[in-house]
C-alpha atoms as a PDB file:
ATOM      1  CA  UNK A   1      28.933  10.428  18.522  1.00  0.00           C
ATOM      2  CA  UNK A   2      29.308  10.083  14.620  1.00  0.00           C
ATOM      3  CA  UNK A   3      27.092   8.849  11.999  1.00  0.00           C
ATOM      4  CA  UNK A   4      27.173   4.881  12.749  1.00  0.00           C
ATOM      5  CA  UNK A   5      25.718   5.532  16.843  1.00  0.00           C
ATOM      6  CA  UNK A   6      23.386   8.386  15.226  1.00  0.00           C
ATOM      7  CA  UNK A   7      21.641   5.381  13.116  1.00  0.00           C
ATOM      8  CA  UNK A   8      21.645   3.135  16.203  1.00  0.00           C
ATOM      9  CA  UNK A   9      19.720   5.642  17.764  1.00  0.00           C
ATOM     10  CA  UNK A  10      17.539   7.272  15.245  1.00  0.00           C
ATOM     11  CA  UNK A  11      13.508   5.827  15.494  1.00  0.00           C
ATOM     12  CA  UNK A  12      11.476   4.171  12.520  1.00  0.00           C
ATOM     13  CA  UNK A  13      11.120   6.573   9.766  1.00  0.00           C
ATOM     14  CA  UNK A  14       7.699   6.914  10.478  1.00  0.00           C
ATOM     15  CA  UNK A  15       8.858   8.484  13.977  1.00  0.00           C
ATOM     16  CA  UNK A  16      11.364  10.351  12.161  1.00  0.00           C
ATOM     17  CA  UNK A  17       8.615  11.847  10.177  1.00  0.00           C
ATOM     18  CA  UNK A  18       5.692  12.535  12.345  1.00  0.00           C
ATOM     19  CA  UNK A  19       8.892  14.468  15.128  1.00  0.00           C
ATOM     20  CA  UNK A  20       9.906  16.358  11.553  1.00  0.00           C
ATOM     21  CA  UNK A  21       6.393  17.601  10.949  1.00  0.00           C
ATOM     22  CA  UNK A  22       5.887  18.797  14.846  1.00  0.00           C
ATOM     23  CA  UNK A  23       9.505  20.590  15.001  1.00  0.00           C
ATOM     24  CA  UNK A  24       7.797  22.532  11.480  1.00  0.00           C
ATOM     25  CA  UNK A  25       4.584  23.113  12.840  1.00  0.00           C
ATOM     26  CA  UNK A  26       6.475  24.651  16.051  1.00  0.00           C
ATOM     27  CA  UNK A  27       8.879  26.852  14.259  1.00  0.00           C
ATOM     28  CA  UNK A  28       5.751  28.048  11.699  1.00  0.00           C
ATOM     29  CA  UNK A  29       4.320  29.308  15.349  1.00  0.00           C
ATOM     30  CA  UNK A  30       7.143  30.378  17.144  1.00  0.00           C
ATOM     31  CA  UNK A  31       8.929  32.209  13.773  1.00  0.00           C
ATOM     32  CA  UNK A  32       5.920  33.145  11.179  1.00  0.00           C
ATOM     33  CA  UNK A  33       8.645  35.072   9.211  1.00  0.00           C
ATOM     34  CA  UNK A  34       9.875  31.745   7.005  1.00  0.00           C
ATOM     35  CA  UNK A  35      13.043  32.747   6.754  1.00  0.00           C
ATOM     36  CA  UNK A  36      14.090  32.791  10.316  1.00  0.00           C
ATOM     37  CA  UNK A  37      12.560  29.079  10.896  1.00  0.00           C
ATOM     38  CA  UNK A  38      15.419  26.268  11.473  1.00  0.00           C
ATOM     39  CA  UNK A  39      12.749  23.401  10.641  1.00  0.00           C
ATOM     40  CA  UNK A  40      10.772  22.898   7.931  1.00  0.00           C
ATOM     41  CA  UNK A  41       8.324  20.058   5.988  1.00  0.00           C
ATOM     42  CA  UNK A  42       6.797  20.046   2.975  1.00  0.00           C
ATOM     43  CA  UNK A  43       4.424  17.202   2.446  1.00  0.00           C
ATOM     44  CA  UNK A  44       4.470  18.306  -1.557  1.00  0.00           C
ATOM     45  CA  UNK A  45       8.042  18.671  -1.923  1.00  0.00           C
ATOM     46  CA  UNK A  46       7.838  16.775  -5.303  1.00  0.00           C
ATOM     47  CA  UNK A  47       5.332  13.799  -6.620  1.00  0.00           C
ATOM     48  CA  UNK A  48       4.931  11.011  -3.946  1.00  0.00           C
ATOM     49  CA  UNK A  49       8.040  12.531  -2.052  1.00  0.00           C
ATOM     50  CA  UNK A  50       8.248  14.469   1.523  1.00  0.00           C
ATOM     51  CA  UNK A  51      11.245  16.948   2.784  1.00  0.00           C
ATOM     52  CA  UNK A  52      11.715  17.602   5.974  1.00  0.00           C
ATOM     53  CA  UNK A  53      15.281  20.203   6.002  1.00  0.00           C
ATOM     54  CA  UNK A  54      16.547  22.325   8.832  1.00  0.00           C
ATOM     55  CA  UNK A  55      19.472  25.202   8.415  1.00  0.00           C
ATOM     56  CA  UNK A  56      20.242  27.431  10.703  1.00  0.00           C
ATOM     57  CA  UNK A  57      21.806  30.287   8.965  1.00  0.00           C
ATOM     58  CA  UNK A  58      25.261  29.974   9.247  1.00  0.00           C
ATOM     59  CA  UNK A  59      25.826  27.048   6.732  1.00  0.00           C
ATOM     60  CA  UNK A  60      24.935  23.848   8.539  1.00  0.00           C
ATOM     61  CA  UNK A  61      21.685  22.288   7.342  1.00  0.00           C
ATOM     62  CA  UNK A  62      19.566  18.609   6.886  1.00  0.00           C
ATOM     63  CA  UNK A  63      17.125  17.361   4.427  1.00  0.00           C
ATOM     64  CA  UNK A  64      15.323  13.871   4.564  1.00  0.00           C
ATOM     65  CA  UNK A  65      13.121  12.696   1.925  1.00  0.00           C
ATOM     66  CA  UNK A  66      10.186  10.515   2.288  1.00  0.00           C
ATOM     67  CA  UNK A  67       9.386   8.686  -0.697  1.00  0.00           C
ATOM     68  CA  UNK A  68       8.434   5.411  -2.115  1.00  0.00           C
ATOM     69  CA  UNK A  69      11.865   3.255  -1.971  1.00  0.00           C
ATOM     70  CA  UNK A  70      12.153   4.425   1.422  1.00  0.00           C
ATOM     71  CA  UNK A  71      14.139   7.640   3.319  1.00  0.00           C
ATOM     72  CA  UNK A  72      17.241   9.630   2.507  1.00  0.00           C
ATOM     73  CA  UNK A  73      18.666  12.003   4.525  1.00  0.00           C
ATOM     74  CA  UNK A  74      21.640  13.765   4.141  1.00  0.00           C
ATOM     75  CA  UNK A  75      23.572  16.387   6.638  1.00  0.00           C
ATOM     76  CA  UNK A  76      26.226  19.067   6.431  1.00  0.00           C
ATOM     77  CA  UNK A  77      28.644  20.593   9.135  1.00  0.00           C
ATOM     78  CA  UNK A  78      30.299  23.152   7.422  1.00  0.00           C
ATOM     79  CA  UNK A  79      33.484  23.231   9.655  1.00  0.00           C
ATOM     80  CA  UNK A  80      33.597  19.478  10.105  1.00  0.00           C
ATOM     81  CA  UNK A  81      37.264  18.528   8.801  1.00  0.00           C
ATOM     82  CA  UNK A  82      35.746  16.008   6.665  1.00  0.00           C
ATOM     83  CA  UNK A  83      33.819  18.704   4.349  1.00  0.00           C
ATOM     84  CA  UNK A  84      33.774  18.912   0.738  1.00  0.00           C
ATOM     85  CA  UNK A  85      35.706  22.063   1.176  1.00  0.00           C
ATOM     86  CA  UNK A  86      38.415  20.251   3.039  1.00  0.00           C
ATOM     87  CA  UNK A  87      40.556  20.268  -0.254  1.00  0.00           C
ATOM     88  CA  UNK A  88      40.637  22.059  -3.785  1.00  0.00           C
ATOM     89  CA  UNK A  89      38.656  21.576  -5.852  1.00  0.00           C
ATOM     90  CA  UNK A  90      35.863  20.210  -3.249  1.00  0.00           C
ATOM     91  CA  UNK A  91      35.144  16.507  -3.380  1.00  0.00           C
ATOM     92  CA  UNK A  92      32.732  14.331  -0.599  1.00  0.00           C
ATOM     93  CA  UNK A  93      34.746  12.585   2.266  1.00  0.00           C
ATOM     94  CA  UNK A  94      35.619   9.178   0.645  1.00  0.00           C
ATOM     95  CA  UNK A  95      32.190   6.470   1.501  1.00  0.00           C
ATOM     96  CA  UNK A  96      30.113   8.961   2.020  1.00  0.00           C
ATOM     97  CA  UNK A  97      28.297   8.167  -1.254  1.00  0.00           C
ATOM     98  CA  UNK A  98      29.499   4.680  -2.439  1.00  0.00           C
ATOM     99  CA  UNK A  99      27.077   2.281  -0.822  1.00  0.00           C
ATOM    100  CA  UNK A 100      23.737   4.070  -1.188  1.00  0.00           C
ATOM    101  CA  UNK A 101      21.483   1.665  -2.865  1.00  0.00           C
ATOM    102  CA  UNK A 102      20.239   3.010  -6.337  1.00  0.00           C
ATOM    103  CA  UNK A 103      16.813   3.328  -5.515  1.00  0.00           C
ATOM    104  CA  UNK A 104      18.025   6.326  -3.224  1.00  0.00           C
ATOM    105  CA  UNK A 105      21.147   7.533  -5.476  1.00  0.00           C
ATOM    106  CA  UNK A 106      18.848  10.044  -7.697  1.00  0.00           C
ATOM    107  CA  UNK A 107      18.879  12.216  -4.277  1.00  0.00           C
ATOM    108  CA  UNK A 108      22.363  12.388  -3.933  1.00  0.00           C
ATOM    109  CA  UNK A 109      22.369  13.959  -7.293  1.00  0.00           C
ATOM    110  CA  UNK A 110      19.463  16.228  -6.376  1.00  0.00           C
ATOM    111  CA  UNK A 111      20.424  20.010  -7.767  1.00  0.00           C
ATOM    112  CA  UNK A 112      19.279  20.982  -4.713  1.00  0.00           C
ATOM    113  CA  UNK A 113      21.409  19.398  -2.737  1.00  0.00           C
ATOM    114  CA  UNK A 114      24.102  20.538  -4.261  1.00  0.00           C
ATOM    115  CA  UNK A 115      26.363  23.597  -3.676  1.00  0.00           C
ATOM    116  CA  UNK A 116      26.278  26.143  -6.769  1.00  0.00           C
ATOM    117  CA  UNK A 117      29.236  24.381  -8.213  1.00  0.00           C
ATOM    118  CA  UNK A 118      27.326  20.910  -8.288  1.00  0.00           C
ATOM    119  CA  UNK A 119      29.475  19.349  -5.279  1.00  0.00           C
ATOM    120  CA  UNK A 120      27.790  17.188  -2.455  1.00  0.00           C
ATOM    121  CA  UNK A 121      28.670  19.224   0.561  1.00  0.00           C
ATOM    122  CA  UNK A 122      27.576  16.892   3.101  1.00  0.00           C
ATOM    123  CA  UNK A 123      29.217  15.878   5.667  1.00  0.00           C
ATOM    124  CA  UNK A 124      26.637  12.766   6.749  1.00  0.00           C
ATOM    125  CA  UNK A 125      24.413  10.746   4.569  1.00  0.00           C
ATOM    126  CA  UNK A 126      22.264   8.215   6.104  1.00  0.00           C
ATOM    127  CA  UNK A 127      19.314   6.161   4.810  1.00  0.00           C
ATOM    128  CA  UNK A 128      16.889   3.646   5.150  1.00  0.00           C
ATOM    129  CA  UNK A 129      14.586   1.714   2.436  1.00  0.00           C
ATOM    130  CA  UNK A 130      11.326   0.383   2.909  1.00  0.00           C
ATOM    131  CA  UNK A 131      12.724  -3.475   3.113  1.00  0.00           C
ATOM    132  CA  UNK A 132      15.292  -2.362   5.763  1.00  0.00           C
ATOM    133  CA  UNK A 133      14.733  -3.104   9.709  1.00  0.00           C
ATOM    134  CA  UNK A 134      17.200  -0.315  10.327  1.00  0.00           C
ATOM    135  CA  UNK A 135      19.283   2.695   9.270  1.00  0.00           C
ATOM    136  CA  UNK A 136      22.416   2.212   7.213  1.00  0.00           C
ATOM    137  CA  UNK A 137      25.190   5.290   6.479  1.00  0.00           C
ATOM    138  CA  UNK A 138      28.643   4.468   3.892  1.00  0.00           C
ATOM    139  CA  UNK A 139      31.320   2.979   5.148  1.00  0.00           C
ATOM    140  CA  UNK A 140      32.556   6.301   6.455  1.00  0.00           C
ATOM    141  CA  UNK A 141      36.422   6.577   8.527  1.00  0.00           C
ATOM    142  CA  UNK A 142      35.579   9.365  10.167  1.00  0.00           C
ATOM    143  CA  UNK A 143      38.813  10.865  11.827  1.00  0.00           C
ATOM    144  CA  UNK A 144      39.787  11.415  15.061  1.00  0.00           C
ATOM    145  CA  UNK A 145      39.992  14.735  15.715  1.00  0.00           C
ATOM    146  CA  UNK A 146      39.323  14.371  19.910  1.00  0.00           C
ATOM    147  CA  UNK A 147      36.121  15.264  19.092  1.00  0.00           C
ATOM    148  CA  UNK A 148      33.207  13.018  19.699  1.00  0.00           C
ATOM    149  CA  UNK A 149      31.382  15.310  16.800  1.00  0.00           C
ATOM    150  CA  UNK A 150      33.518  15.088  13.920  1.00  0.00           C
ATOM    151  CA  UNK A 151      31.232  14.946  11.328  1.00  0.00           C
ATOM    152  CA  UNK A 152      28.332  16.893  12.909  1.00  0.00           C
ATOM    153  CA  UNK A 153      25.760  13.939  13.053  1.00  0.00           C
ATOM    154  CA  UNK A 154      25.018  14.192  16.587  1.00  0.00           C
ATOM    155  CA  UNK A 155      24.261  17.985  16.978  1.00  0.00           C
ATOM    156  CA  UNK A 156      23.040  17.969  13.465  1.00  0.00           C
ATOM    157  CA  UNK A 157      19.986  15.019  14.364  1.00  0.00           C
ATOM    158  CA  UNK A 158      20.301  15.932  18.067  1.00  0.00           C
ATOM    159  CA  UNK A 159      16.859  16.916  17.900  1.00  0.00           C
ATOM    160  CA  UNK A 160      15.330  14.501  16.226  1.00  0.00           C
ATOM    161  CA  UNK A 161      17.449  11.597  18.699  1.00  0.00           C
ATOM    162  CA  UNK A 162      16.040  13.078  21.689  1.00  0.00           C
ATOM    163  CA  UNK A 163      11.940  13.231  20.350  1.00  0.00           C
ATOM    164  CA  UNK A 164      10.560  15.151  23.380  1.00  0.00           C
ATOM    165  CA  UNK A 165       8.869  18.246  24.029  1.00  0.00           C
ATOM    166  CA  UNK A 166      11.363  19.132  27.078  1.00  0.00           C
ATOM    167  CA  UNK A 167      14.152  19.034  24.347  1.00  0.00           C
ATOM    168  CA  UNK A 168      12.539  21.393  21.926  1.00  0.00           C
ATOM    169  CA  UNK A 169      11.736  24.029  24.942  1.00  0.00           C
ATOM    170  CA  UNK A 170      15.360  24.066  25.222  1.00  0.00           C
ATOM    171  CA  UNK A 171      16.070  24.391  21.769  1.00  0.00           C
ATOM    172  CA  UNK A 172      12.864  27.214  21.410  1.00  0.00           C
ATOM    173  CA  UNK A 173      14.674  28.835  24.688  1.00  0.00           C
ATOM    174  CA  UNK A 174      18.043  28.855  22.693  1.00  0.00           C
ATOM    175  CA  UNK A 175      16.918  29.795  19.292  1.00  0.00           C
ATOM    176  CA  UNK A 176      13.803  31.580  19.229  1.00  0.00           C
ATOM    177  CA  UNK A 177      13.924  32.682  22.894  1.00  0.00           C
ATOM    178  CA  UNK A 178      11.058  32.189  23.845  1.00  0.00           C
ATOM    179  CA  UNK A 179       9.557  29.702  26.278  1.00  0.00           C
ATOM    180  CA  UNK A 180       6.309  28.379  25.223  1.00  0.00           C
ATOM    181  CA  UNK A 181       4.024  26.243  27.238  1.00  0.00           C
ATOM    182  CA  UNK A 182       5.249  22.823  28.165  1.00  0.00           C
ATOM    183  CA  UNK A 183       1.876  21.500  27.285  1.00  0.00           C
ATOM    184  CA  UNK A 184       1.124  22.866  23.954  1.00  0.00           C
ATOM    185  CA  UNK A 185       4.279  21.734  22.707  1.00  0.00           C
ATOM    186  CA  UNK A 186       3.198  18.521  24.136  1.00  0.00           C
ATOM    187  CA  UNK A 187       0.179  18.761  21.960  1.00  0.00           C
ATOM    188  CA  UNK A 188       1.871  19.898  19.013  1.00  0.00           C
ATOM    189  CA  UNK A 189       4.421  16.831  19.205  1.00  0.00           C
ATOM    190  CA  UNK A 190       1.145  13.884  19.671  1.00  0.00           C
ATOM    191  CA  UNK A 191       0.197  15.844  16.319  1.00  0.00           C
ATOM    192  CA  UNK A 192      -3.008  16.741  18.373  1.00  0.00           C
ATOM    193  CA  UNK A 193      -5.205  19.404  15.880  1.00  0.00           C
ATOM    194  CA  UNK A 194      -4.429  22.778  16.795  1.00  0.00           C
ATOM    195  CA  UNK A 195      -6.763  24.965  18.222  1.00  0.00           C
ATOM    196  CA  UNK A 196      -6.094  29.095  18.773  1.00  0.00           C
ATOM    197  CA  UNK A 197      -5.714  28.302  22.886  1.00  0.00           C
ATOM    198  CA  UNK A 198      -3.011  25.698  21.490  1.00  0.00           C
ATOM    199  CA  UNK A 199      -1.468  28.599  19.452  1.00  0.00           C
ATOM    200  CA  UNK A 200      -1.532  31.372  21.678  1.00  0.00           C
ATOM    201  CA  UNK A 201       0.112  29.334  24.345  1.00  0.00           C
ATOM    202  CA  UNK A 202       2.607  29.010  22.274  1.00  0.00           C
ATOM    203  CA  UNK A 203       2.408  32.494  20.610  1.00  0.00           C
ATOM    204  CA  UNK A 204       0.500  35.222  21.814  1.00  0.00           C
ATOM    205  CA  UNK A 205       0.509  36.818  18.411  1.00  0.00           C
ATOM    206  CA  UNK A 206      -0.136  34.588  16.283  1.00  0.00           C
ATOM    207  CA  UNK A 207      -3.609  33.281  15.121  1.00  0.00           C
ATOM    208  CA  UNK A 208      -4.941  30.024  14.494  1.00  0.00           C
ATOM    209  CA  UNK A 209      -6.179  30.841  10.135  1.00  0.00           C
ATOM    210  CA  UNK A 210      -2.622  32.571  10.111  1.00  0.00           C
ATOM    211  CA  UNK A 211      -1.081  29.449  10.233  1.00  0.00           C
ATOM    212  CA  UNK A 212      -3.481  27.701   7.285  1.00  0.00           C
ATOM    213  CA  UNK A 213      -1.176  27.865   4.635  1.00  0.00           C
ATOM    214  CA  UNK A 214       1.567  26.036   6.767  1.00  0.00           C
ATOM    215  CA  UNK A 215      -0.627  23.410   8.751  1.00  0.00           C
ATOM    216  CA  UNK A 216      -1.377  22.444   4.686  1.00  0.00           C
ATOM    217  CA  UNK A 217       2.589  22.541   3.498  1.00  0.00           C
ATOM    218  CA  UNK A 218       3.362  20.267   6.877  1.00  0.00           C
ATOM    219  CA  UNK A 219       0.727  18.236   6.310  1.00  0.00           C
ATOM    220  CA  UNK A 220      -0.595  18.429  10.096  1.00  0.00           C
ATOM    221  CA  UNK A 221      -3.483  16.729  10.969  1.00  0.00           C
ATOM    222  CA  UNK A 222      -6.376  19.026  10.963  1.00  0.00           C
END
């Protein structure tokens, strides 16, 4: 699966964005030491714009921005053989870039998006604007490598594709292993108000005020 069946797939961006602000809230529970968290949102990223961003430590990463002209969201898989890095002096895999509409092109340019040298390093870029009925991506060639990952799009958004709480208790399992309640992950993904039973059934040792500071980055309904 590359990026064109990863846009067939993904939900409205409003979907996109209320599963981004549950997968935050759960990692704020499940990892209240920021660095370690692989999802993050930040309702106040800049004026009238969202992020939502995941990384997991090791050099592959997301961020989608919710603004005004509508959602950008770009994606790298750092040993995808279409990365920047793929030749010298790094350079984006041709179309990654050249059909985002310029109401979305200031965020391709974002500094911190880039890499310290100023190169785009992603390996997907996918977006939607307000007027569109669906998601678009560049007119990418992705190459066959007999891989049905090659640029990283489908484990990258896996999470986001799949939208339930049975496939973040696998992920939480994985990652964080741990294996919360079924139920309050549940609640945490219908963006149900947390309450410190809610919490603790997720984890024991955290309390409900601890997390006050995130629930108001996410932007979680309270």
């Amino acid at each position: 699966m590359t990026v064109y069946e990863v846009i067939a797939q993904l939900p409205a961006a409003e979907i996109v964005r209320a599963r981004s602000k549950a997968m935050a809230m759960l990692d704020a529970v499940l990892s209240p030491e920021w660095e370690f968290r692989y999802y993050s949102y930040d309702r106040q990223w800049a004026p009238a714009e969202e992020l939502a961003s995941m990384k997991d430590g090791s050099g592959n990463d997301y961020v989608i921005v919710f603004s005004e002209p509508g959602v950008y969201a770009q994606a790298t898989s750092h040993e995808s053989p279409i990365s920047a890095y793929r030749v010298s002096p790094p350079a984006p895999w041709p179309g990654l870039f050249d059909s985002l509409p310029q109401t979305l092109r200031p965020f391709a340019q974002e500094a911190a998006f880039l890499d310290p040298n100023g190169v785009q390093r992603a390996t997907v870029c996918l977006w939607r604007e307000v007027t569109d009925s669906e998601w678009k991506c560049g007119n990418v060639q992705v190459p066959n490598e007999d891989e049905e990952d090659t640029d990283g799009a489908e484990w990258l958004f896996g999470l986001l594709l799949e939208g339930s709480a049975e496939a973040y208790l696998e992920f939480a399992e994985d990652y964080h292993e741990v294996v919360p309640a079924l139920d309050a992950v549940q609640h945490v993904y219908d963006l149900r108000p947390l309450t410190q039973e809610v919490v603790s059934a997720l984890n024991p040792a955290v309390r409900l005020e601890d997390l006050a500071d995130d629930i108001t980055q996410i932007g979680y309904p309270v």
